[in-house]
Protein backbone atom coordinates (compact mmCIF):
# COMPACT_ATOMS: atom_id res chain seq x y z
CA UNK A 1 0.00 0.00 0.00
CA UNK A 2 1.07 3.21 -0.95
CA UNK A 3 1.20 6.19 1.64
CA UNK A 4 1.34 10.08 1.38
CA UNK A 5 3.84 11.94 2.64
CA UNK A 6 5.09 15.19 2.81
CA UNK A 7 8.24 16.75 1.03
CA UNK A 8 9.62 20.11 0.27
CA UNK A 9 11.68 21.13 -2.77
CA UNK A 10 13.39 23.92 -2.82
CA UNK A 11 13.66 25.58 -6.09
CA UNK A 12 16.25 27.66 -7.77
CA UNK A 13 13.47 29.53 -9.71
CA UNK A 14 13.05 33.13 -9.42
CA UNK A 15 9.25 33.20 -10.48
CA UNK A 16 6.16 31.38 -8.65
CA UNK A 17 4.04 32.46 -11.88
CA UNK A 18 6.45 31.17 -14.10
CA UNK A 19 6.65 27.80 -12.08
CA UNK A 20 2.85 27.20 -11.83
CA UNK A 21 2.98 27.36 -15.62
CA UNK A 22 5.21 25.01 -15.85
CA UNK A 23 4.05 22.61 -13.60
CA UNK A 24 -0.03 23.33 -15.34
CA UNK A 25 1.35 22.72 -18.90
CA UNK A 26 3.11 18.92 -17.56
CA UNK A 27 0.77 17.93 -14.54
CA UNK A 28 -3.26 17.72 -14.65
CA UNK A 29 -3.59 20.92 -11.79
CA UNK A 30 -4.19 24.50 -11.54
CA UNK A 31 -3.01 26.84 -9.18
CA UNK A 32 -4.92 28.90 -7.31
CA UNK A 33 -2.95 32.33 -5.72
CA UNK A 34 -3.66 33.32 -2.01
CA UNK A 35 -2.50 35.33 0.29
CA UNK A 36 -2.10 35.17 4.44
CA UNK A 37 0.05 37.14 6.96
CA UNK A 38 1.66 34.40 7.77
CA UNK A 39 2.55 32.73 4.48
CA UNK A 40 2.79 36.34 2.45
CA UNK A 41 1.76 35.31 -1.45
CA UNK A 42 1.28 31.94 -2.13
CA UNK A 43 -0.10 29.28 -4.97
CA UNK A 44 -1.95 26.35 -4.24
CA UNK A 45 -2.90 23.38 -5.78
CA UNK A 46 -4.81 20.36 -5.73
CA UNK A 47 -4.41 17.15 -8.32
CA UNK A 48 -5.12 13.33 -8.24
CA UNK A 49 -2.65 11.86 -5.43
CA UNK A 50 -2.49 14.82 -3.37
CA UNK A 51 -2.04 18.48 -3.07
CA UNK A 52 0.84 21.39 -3.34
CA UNK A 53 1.55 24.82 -2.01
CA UNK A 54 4.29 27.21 -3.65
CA UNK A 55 5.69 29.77 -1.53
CA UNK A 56 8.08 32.29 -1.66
CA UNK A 57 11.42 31.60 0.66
CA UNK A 58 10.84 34.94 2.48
CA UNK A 59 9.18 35.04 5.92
CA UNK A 60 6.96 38.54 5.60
CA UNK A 61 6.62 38.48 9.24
CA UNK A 62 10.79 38.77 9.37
CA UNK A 63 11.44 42.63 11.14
CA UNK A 64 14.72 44.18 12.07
CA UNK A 65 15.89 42.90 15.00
CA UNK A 66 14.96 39.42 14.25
CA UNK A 67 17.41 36.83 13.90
CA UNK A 68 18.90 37.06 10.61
CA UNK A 69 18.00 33.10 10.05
CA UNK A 70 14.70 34.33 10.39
CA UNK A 71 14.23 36.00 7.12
CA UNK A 72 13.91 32.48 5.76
CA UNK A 73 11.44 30.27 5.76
CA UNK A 74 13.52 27.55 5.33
CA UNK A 75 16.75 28.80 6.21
CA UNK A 76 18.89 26.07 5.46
CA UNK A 77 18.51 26.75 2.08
CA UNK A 78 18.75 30.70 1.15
CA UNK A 79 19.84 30.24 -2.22
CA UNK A 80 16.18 28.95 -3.04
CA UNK A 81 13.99 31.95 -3.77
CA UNK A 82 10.93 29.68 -3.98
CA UNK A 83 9.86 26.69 -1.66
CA UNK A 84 7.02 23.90 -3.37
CA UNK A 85 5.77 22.21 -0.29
CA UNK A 86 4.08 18.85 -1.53
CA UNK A 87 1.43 16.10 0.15
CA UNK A 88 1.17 13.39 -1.72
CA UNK A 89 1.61 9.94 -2.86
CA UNK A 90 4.99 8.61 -4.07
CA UNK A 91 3.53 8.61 -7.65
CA UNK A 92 3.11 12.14 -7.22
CA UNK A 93 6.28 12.73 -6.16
CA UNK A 94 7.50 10.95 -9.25
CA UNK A 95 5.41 12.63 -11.47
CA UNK A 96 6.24 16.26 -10.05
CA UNK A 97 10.50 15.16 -10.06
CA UNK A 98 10.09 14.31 -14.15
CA UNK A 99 7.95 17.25 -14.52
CA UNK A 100 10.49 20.29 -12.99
CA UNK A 101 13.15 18.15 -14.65
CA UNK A 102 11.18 18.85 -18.15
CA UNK A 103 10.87 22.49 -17.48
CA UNK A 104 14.08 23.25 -16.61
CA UNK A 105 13.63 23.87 -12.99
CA UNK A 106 16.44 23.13 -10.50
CA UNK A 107 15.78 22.04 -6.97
CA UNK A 108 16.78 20.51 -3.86
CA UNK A 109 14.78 17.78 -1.65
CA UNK A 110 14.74 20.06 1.85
């Protein structure tokens, strides 16, 4: 039996739009923007095997004072401008690896 889990990639891309078109054109989703205090701008999806959230790697909630580390969402990576948070099963996973592969995308597994 299959299971869902949850994995982050960090990407090396510069533009969320520009990434949800990608991923649209390859993979049978759509994403949906959003906003939130806590998450700043954000894209969201839903597709067969699970669901997705693309996020900018820039905490809006980060002031002056605050711990420089802070800035980041995920601050072990700061080279990645963009952070694609993913539930899903492990053909999803699959699927979404071959699919940034195809558009050029670079990434990390955080």
């Amino acid at each position: 039996m299959n299971s869902a889990s949850r994995i982050r990639y960090a990407l090396f891309a510069q533009q969320a739009h520009l990434v949800c078109e990608a991923l649209a054109a390859r993979l049978p989703l759509r994403f949906e923007a959003r906003d939130s205090s806590f998450w700043g701008p954000y894209e969201r999806a839903t597709c067969a095997g699970g669901r997705m959230m693309l996020l900018r790697n820039r905490d809006p909630m980060f002031r002056p004072g605050d711990s420089p580390h802070e800035w980041f969402f995920d601050a072990a990576h700061p080279d990645c401008p963009l952070l694609l948070d993913v539930d899903g099963e492990p053909a999803l996973h699959e699927t979404l690896a071959r699919a940034l592969k195809a558009a050029g995308i670079a990434y990390l597994v955080a």
